[in-house]
N, C-alpha and C. Protein backbone atom coordinates (compact mmCIF):
# COMPACT_ATOMS: atom_id res chain seq x y z
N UNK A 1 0.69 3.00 27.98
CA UNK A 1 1.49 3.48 26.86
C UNK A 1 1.00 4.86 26.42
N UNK A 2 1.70 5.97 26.46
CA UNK A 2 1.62 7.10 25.97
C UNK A 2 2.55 7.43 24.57
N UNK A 3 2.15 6.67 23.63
CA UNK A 3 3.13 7.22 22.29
C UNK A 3 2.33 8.61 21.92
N UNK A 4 3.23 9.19 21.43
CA UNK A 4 2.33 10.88 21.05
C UNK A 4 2.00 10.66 19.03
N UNK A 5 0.91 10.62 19.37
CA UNK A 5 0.55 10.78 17.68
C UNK A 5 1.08 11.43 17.09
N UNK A 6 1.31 10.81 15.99
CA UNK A 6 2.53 11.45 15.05
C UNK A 6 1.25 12.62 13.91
N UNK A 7 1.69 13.55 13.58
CA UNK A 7 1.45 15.09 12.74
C UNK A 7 0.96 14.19 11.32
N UNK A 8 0.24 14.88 10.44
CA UNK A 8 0.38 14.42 9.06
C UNK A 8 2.07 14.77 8.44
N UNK A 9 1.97 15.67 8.75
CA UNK A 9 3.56 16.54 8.50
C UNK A 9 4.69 15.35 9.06
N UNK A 10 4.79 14.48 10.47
CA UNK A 10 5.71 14.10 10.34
C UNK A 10 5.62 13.04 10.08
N UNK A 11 4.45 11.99 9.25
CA UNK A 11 4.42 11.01 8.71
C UNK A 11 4.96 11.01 7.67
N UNK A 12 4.34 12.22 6.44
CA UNK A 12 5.01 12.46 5.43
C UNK A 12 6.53 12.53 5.34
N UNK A 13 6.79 13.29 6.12
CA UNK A 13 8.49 13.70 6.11
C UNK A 13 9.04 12.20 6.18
N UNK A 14 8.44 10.95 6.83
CA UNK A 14 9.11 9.96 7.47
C UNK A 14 9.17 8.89 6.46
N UNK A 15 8.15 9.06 5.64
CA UNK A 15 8.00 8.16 4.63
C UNK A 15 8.03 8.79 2.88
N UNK A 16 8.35 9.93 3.19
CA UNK A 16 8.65 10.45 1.26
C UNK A 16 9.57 9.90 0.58
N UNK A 17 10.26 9.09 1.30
CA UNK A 17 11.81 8.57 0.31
C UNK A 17 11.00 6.90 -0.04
N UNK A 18 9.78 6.97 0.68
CA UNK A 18 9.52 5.03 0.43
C UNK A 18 8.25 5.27 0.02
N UNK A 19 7.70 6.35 -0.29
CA UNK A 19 6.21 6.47 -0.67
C UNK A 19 6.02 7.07 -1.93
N UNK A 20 5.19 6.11 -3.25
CA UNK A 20 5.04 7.51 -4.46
C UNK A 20 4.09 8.27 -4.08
N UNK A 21 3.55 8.31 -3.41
CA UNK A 21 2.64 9.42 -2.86
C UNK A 21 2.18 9.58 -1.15
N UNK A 22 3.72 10.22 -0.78
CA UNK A 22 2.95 10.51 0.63
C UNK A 22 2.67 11.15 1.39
N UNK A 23 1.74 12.22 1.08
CA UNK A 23 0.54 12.33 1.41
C UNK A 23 -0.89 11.83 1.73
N UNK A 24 -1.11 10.88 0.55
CA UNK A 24 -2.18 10.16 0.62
C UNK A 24 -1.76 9.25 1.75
N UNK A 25 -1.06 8.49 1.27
CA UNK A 25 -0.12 7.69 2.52
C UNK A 25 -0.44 7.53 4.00
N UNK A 26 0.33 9.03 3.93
CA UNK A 26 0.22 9.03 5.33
C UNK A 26 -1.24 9.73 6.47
N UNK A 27 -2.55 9.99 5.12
CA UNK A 27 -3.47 10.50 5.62
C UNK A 27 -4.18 9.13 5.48
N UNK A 28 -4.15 8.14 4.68
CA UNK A 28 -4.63 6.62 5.21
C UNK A 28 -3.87 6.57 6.91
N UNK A 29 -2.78 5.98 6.38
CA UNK A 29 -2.45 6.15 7.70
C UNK A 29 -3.01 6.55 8.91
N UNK A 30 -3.08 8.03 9.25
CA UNK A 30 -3.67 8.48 10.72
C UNK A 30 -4.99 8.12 10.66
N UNK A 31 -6.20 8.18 9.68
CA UNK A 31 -7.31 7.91 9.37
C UNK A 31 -7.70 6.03 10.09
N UNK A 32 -6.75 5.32 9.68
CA UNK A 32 -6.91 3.88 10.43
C UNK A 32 -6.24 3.90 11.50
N UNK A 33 -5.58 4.78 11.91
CA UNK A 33 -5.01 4.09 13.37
C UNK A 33 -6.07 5.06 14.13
N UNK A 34 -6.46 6.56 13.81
CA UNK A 34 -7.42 7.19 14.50
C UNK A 34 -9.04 6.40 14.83
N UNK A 35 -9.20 6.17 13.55
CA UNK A 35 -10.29 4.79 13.95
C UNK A 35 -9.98 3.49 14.99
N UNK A 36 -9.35 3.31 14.93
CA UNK A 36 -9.38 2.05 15.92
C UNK A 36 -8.72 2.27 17.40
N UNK A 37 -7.84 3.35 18.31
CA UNK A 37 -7.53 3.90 19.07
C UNK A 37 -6.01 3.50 19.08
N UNK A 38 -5.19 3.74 17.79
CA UNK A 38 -4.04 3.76 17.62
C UNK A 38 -3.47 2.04 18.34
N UNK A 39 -4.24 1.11 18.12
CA UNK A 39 -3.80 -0.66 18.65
C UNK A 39 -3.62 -1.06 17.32
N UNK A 40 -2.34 -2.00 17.74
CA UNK A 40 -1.92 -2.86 16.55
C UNK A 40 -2.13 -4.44 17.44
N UNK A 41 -3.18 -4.96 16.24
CA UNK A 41 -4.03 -5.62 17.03
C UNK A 41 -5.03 -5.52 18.15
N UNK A 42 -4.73 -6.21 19.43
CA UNK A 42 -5.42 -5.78 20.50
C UNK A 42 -4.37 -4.43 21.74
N UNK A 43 -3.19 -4.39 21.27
CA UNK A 43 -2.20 -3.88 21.75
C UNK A 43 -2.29 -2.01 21.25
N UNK A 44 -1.65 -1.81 22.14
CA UNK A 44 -1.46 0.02 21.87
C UNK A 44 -0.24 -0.07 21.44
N UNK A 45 -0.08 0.66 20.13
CA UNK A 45 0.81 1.07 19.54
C UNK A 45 2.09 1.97 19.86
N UNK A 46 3.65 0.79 20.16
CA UNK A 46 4.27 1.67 20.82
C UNK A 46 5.40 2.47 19.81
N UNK A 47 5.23 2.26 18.59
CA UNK A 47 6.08 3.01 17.48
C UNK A 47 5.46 3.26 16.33
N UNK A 48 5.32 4.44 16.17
CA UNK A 48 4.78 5.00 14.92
C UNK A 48 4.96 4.83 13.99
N UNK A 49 6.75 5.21 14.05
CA UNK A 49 7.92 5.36 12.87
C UNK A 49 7.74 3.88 12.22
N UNK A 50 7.76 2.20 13.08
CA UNK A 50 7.98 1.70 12.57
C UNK A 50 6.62 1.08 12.32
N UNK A 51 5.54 1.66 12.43
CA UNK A 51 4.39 0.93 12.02
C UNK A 51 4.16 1.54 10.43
N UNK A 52 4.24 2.96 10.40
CA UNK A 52 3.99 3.22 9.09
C UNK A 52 4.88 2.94 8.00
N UNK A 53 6.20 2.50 8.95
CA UNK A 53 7.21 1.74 7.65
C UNK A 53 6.19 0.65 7.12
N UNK A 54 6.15 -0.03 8.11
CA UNK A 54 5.43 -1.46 7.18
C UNK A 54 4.04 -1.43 6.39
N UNK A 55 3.52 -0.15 6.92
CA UNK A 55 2.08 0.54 6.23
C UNK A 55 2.37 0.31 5.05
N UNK A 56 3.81 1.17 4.29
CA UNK A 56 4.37 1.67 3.09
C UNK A 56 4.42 0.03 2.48
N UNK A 57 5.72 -0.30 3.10
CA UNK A 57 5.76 -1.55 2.27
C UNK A 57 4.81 -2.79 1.92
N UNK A 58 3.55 -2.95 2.64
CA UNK A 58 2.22 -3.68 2.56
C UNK A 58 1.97 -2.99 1.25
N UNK A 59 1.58 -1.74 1.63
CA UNK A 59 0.76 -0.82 0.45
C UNK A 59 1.87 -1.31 -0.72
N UNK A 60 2.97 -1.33 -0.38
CA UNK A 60 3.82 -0.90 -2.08
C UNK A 60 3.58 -2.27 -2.57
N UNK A 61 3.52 -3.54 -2.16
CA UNK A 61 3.28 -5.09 -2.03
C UNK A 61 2.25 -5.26 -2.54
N UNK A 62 1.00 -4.60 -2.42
CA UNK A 62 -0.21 -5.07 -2.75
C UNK A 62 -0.36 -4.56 -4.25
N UNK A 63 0.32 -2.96 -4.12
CA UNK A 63 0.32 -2.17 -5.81
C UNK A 63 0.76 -3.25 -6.50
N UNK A 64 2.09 -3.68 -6.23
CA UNK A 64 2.50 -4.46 -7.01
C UNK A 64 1.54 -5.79 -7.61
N UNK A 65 1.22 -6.31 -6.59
CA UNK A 65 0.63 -7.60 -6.90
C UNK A 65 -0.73 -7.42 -8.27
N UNK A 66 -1.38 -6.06 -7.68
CA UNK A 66 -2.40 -5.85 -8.33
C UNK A 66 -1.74 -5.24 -9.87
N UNK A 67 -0.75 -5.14 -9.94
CA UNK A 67 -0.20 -4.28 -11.44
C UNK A 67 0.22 -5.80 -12.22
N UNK A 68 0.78 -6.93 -11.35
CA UNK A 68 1.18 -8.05 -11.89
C UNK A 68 -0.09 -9.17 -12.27
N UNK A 69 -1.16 -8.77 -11.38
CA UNK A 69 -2.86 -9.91 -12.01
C UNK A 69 -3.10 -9.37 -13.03
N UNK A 70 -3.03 -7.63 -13.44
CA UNK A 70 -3.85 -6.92 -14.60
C UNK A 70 -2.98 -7.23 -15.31
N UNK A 71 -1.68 -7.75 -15.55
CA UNK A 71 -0.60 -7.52 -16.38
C UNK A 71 -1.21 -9.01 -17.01
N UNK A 72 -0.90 -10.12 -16.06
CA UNK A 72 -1.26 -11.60 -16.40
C UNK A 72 -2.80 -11.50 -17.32
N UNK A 73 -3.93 -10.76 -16.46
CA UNK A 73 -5.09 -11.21 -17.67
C UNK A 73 -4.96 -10.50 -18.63
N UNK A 74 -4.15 -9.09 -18.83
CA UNK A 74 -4.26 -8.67 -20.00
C UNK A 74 -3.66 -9.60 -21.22
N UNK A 75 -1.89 -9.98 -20.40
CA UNK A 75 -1.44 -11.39 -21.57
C UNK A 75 -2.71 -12.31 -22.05
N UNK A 76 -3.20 -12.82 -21.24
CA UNK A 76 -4.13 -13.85 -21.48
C UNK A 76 -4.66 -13.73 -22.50
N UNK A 77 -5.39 -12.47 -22.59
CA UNK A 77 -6.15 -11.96 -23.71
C UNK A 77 -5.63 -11.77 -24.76
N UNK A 78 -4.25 -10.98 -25.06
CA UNK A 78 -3.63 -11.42 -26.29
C UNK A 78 -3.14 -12.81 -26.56
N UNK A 79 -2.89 -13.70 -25.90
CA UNK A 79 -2.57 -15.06 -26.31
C UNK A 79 -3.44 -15.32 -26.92
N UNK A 80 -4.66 -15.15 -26.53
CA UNK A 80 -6.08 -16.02 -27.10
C UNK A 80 -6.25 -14.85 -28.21
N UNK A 81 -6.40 -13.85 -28.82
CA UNK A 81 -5.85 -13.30 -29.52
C UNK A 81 -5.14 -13.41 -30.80
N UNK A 82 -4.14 -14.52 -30.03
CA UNK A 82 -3.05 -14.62 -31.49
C UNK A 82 -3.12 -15.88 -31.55
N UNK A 83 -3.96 -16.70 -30.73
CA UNK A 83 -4.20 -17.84 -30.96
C UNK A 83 -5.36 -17.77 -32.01
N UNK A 84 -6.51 -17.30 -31.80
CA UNK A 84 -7.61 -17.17 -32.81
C UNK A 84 -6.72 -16.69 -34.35
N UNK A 85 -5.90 -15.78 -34.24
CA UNK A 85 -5.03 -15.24 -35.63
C UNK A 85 -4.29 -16.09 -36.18
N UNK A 86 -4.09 -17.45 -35.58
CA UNK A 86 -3.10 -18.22 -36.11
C UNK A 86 -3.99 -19.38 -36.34
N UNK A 87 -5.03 -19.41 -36.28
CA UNK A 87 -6.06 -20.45 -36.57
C UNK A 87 -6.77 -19.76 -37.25
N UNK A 88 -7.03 -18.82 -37.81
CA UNK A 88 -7.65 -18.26 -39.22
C UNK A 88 -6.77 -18.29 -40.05
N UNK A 89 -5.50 -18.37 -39.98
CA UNK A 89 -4.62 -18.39 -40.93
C UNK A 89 -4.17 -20.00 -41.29
């Protein structure tokens, strides 16, 4: 398999409409596939385009998840909160 490594330039271009930031993005990106010799898994990587799609959407998946745990313990903390306020009262 000869796929031709994709540019920082044309990662970015490929993923700015699905990335809030890609740049960073797409310099994770080449940074892990350059480390490991561009294999997904034990396999050589035969599409770029559609590996860093799913890069994006993992990454956007995980933001999320992590914005929805801080969201949950922050509730937590005001429950207990207005629970202590309603038991002093």
């Amino acid at each position: 398999n000869n796929m031709a490594k994709p540019t920082i330039s044309e990662v970015v271009g490929h993923i700015q409409d699905i990335s809030s930031q890609p740049q960073a993005t797409a310099q994770e990106f080449i940074n892990y596939y350059n480390s490991n010799g561009w294999k997904v898994g034990k396999n050589p990587m035969k599409c770029w385009k559609s590996s860093v799609t799913n890069w994006v959407k993992k990454d956007n998946k995980w933001k999320q998840e992590k914005i929805n745990e801080k969201s949950k313990r922050n509730q937590t903390k005001q429950s207990r909160r207005d629970e202590a306020l309603i038991q002093i009262q």
